[in-house]
Every structure is written in structure tokens, then in C-alpha cells.
PDB file of N, CA and C in Angstrom:
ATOM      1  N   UNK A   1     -30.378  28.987 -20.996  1.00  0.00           N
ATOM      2  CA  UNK A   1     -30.154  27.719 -21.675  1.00  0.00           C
ATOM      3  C   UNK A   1     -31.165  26.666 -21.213  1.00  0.00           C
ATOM      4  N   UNK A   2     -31.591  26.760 -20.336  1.00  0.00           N
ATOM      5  CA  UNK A   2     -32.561  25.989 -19.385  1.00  0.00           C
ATOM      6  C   UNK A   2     -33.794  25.962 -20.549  1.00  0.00           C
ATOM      7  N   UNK A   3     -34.500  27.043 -20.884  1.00  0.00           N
ATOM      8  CA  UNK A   3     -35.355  26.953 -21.526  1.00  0.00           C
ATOM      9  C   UNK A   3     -35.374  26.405 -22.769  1.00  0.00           C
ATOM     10  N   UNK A   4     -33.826  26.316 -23.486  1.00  0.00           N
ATOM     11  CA  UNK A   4     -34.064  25.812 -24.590  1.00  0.00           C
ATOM     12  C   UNK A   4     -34.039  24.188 -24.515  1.00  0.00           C
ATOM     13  N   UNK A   5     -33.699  23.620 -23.268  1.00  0.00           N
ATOM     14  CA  UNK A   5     -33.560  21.975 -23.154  1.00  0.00           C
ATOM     15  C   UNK A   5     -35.121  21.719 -22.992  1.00  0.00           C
ATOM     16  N   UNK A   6     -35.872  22.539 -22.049  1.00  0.00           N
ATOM     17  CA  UNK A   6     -36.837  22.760 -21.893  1.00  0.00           C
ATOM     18  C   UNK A   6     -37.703  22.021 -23.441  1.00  0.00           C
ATOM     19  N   UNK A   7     -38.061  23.104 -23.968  1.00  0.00           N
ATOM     20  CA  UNK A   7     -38.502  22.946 -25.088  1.00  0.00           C
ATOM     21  C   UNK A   7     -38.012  22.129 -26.199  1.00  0.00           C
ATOM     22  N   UNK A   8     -36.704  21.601 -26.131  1.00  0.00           N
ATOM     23  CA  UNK A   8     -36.520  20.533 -26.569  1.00  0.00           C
ATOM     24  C   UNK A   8     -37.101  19.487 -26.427  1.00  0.00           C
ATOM     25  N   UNK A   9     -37.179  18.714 -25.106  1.00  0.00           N
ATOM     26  CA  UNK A   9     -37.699  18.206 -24.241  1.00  0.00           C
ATOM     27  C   UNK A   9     -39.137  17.596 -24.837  1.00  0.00           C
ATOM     28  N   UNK A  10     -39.761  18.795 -24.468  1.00  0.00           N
ATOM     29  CA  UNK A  10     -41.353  18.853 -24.532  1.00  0.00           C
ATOM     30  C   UNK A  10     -41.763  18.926 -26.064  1.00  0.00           C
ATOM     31  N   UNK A  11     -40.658  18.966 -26.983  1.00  0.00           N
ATOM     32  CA  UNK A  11     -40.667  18.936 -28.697  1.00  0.00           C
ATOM     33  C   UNK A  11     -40.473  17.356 -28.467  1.00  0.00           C
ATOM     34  N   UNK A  12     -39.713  16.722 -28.196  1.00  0.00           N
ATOM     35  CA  UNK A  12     -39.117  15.377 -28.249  1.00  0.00           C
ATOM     36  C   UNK A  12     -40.095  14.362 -27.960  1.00  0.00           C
ATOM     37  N   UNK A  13     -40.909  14.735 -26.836  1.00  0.00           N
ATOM     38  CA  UNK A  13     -42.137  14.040 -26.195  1.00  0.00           C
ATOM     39  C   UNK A  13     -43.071  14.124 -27.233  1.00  0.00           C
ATOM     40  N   UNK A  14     -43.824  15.355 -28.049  1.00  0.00           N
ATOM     41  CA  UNK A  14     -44.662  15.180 -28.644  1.00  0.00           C
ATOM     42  C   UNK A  14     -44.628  14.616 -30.023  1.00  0.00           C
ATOM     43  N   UNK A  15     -43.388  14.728 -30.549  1.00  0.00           N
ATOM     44  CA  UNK A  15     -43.383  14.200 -31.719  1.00  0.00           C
ATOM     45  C   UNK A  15     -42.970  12.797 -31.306  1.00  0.00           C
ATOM     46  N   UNK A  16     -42.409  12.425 -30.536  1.00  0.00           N
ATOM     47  CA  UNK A  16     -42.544  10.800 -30.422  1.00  0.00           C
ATOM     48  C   UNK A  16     -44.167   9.825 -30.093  1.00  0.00           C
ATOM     49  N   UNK A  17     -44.792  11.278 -29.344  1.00  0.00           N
ATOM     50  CA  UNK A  17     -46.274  10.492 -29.319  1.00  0.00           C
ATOM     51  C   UNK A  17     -47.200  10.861 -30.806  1.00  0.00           C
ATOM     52  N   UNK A  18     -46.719  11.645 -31.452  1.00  0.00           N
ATOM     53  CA  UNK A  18     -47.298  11.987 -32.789  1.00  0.00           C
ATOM     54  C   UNK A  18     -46.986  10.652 -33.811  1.00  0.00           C
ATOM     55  N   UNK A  19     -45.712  10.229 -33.705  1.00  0.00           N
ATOM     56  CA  UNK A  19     -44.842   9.005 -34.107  1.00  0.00           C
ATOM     57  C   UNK A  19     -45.738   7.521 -33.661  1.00  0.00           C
ATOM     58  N   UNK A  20     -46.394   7.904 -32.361  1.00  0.00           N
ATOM     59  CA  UNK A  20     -46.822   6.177 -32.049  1.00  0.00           C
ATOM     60  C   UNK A  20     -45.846   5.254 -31.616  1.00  0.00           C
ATOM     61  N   UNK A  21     -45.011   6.251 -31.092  1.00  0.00           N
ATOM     62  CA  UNK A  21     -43.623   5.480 -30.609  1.00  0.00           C
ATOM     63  C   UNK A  21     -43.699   6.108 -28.918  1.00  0.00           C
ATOM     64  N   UNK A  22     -43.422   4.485 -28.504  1.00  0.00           N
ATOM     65  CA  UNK A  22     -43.128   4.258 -26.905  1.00  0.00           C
ATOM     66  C   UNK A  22     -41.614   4.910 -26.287  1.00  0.00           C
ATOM     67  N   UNK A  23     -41.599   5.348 -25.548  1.00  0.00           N
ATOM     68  CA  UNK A  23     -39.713   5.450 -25.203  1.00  0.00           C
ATOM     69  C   UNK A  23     -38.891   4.107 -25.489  1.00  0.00           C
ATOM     70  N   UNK A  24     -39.543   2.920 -25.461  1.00  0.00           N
ATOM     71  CA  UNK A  24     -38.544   2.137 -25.776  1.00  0.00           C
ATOM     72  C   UNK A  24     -38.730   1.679 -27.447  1.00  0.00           C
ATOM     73  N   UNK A  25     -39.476   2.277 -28.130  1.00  0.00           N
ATOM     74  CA  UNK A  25     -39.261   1.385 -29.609  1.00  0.00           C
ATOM     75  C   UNK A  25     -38.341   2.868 -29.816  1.00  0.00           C
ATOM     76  N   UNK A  26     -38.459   4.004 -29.153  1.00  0.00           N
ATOM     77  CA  UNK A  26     -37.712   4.842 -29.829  1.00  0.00           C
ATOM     78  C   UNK A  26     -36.227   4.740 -29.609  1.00  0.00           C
ATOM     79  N   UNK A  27     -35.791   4.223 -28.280  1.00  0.00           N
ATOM     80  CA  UNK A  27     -34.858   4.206 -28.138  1.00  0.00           C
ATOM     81  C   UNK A  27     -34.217   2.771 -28.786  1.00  0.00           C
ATOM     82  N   UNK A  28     -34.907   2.407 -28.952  1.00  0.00           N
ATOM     83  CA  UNK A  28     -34.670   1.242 -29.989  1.00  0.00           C
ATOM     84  C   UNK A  28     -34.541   1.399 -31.539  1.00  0.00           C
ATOM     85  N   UNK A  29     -34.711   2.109 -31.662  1.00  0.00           N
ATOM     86  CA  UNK A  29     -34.902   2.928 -33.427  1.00  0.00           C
ATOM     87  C   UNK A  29     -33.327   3.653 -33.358  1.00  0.00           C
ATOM     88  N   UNK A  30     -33.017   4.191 -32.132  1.00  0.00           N
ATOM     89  CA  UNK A  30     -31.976   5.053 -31.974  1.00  0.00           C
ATOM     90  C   UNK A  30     -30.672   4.613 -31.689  1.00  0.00           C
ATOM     91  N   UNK A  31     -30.904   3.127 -30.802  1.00  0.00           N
ATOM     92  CA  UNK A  31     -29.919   2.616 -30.385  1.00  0.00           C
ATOM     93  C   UNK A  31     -29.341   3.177 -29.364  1.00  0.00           C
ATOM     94  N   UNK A  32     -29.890   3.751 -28.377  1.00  0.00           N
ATOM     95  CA  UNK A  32     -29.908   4.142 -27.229  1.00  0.00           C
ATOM     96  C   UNK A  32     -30.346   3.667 -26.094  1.00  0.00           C
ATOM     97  N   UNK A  33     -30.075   3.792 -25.022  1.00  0.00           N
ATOM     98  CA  UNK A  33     -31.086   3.106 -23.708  1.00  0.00           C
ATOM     99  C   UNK A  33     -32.469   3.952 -23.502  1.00  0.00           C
ATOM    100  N   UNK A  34     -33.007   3.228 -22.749  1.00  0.00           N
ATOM    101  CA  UNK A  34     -34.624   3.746 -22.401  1.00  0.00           C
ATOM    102  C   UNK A  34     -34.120   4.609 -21.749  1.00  0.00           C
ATOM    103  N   UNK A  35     -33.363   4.910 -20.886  1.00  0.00           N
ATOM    104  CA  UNK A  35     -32.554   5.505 -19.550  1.00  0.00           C
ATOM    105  C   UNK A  35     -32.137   6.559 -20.087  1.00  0.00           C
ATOM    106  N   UNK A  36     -31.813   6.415 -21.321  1.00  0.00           N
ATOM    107  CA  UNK A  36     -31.209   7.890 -21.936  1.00  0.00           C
ATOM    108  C   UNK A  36     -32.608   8.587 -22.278  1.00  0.00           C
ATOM    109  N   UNK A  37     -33.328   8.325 -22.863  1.00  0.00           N
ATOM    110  CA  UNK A  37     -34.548   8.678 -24.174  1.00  0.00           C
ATOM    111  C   UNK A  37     -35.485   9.384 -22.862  1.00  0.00           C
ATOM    112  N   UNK A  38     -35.357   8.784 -21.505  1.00  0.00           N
ATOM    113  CA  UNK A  38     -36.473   9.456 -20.328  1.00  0.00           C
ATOM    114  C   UNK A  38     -35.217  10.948 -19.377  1.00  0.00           C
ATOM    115  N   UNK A  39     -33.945  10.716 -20.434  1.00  0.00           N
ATOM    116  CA  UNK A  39     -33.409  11.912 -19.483  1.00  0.00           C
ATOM    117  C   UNK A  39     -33.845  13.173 -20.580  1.00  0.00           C
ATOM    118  N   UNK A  40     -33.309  12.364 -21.577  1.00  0.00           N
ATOM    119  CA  UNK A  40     -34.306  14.038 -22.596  1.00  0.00           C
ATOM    120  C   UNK A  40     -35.373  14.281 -22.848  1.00  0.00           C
ATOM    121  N   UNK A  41     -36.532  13.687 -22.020  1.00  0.00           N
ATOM    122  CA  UNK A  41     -37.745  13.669 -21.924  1.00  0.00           C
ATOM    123  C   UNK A  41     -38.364  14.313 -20.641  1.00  0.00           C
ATOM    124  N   UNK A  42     -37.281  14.518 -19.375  1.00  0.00           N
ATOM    125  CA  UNK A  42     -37.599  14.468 -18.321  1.00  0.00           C
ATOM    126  C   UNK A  42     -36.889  15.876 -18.252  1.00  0.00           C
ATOM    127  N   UNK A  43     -37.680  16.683 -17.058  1.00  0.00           N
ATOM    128  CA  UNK A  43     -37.937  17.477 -16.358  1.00  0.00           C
ATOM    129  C   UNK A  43     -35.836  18.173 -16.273  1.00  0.00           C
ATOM    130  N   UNK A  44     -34.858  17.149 -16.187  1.00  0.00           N
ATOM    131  CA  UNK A  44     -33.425  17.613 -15.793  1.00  0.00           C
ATOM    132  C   UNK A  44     -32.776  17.513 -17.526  1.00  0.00           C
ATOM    133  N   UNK A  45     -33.384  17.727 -18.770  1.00  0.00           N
ATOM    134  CA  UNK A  45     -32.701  17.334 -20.085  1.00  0.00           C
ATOM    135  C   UNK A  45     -31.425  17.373 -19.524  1.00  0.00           C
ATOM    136  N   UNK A  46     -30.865  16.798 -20.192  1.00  0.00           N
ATOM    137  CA  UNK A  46     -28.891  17.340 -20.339  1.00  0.00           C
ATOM    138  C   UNK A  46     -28.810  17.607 -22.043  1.00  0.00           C
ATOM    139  N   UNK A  47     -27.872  18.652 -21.488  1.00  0.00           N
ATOM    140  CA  UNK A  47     -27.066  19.004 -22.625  1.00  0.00           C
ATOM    141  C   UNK A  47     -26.781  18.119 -23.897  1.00  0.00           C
ATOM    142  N   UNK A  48     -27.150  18.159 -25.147  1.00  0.00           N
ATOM    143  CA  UNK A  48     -27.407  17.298 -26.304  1.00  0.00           C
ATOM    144  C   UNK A  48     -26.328  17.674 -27.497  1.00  0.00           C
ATOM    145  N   UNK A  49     -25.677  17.333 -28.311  1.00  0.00           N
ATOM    146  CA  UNK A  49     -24.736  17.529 -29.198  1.00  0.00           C
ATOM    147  C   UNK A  49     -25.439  17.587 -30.560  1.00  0.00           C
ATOM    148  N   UNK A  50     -25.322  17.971 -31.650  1.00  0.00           N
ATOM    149  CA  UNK A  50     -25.953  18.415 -32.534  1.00  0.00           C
ATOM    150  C   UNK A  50     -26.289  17.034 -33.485  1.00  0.00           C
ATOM    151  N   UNK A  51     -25.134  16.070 -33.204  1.00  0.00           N
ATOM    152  CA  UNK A  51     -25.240  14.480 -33.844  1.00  0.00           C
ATOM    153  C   UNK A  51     -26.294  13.704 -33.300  1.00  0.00           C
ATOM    154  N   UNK A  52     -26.240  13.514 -32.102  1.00  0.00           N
ATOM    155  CA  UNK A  52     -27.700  13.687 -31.274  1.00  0.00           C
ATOM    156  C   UNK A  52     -29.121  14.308 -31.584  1.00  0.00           C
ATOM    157  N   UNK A  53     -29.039  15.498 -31.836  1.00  0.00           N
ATOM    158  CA  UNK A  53     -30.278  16.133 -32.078  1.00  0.00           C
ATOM    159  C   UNK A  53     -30.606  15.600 -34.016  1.00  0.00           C
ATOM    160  N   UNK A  54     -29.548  15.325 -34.533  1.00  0.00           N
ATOM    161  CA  UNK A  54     -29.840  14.754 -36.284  1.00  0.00           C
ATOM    162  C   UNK A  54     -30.665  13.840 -35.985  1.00  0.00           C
ATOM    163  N   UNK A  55     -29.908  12.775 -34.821  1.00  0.00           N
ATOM    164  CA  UNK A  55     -30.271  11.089 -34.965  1.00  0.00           C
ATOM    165  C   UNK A  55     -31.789  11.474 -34.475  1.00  0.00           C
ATOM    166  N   UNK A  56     -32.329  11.661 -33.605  1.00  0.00           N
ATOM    167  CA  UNK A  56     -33.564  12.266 -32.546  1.00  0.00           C
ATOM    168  C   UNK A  56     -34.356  12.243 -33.612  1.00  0.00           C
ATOM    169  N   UNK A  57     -34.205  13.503 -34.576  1.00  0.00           N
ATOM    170  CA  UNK A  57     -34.850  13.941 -35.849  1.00  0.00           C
ATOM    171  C   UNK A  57     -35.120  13.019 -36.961  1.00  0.00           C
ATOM    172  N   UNK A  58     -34.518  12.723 -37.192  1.00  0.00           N
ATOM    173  CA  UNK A  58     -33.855  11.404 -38.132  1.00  0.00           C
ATOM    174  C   UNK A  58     -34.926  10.223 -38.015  1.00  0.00           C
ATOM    175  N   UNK A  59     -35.208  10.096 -36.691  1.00  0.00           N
ATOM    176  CA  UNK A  59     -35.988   8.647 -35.740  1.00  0.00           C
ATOM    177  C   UNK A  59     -37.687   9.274 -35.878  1.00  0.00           C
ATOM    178  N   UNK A  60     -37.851  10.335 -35.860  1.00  0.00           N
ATOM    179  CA  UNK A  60     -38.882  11.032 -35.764  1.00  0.00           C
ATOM    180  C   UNK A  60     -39.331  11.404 -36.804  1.00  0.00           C
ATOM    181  N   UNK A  61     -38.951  11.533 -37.790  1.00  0.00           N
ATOM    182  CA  UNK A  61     -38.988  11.750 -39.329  1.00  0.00           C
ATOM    183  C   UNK A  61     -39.579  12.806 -39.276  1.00  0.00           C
ATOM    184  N   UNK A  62     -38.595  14.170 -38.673  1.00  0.00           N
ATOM    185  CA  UNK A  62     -38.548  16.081 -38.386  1.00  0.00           C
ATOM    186  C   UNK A  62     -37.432  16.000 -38.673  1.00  0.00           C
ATOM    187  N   UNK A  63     -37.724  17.705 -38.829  1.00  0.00           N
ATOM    188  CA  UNK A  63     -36.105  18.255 -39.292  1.00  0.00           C
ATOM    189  C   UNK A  63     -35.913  18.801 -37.813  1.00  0.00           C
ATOM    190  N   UNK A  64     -34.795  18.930 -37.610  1.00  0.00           N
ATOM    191  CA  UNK A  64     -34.039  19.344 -36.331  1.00  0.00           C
ATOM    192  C   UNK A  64     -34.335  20.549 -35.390  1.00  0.00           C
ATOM    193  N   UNK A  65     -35.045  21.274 -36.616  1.00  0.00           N
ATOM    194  CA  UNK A  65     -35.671  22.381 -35.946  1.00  0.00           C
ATOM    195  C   UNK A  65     -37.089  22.575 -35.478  1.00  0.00           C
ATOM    196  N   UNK A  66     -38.013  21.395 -35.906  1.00  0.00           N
ATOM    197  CA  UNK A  66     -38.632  20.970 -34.914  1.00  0.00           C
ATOM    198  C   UNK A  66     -38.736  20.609 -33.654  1.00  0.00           C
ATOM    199  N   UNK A  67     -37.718  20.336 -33.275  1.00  0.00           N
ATOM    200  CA  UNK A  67     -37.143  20.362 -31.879  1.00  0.00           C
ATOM    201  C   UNK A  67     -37.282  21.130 -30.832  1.00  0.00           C
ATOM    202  N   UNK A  68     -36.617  22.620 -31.446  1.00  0.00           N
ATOM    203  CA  UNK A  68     -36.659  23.830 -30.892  1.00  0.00           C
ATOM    204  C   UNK A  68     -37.197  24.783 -30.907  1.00  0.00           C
ATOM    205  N   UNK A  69     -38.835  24.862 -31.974  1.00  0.00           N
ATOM    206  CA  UNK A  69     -39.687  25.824 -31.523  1.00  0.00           C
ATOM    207  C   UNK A  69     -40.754  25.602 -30.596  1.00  0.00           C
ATOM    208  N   UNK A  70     -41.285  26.840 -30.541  1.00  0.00           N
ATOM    209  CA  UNK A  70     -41.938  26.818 -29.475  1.00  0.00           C
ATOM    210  C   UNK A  70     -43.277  26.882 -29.618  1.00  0.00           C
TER     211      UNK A  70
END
């Protein structure tokens, strides 16, 4: 499971720098804290809920399964 936060992760990072979006306009787009947006960005992801991974997508203008390849 590790690997798939993993690559979440490192999906989340690039399409937000593909976006031109900072951690905080994103988490601002999301309505989230900066604090959250650098834990699914960072090295320990946590565990994400699928409403979560829409909104992420949603903010990023990807489909969800961008997320998770590799």
C-alpha cells in the first residue's frame, strides 16, 4: 500500500507544478490547509478517501486516475 501513496504523492506534486500552482493557491482552490496539501506531498502520504482524491483531481483539472499511474 505504501507504494501506491507513494505514487500518488509524486502524481499530486507534478501535476500541481504542471498546474502553476503553489501548495498554497492549491490548497486554497481546495479549501484545505497548506499543512494538509504538504502531507500528501510528503515523503509519510496518509491514507486518502476517494472524495478526496475527486476534489485533488477536480483542482488539477485530471481525472483521478492520473493520480495513480506510474
Amino acid at each position: 500500500m505504501k507504494a501506491v501513496r507513494k505514487t500518488f504523492s509524486k502524481n499530486m506534486k507534478r501535476l500541481r507544478v504542471k498546474n502553476d500552482f503553489s501548495q498554497e493557491e492549491l490548497a486554497e482552490k481546495m479549501d484545505v490547509s497548506v499543512r494538509y496539501i504538504q502531507q500528501l506531498e510528503g515523503k509519510n502520504c496518509p491514507s486518502v478517501g476517494l472524495d478526496v482524491v475527486a476534489k485533488i483531481a477536480k483542482a488539477l483539472s485530471a481525472k483521478p486516475r492520473d493520480l495513480f499511474e506510474d
